[in-house]
Protein backbone atom coordinates (compact mmCIF):
# COMPACT_ATOMS: atom_id res chain seq x y z
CA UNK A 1 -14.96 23.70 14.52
CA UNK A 2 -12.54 22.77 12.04
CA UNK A 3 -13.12 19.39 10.19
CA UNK A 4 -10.98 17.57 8.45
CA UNK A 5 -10.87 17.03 4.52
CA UNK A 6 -13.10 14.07 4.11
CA UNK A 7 -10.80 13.00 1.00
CA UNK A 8 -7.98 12.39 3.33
CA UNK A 9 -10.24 10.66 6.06
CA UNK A 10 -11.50 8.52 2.73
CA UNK A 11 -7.47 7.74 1.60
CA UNK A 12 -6.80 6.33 5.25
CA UNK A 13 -10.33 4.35 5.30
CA UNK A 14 -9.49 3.23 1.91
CA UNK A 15 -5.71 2.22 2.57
CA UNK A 16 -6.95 0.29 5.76
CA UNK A 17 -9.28 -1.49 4.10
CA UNK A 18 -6.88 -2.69 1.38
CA UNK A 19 -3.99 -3.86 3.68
CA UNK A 20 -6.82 -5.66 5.77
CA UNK A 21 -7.79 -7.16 2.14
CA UNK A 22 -4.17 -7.77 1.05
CA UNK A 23 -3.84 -9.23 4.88
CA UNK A 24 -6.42 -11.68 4.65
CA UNK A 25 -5.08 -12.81 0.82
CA UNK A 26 -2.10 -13.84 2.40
CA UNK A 27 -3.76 -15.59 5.17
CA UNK A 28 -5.51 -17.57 2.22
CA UNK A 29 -2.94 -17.80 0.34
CA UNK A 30 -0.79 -19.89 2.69
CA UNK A 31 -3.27 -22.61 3.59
């Protein structure tokens, strides 16, 4: 089996988590 590069399944875990973050700042932000 073929697997994926883990660095590129780490840049799309990473970029999710920091729109999620920026997401929730906003939320925050506005109250």
């Amino acid at each position: 089996m073929h697997k994926p590069h883990p660095s590129n399944i780490m840049k799309g875990y990473v970029m999710k988590q920091l729109l999620t973050y920026i997401r929730e700042n906003r939320l925050i932000e506005k109250y």
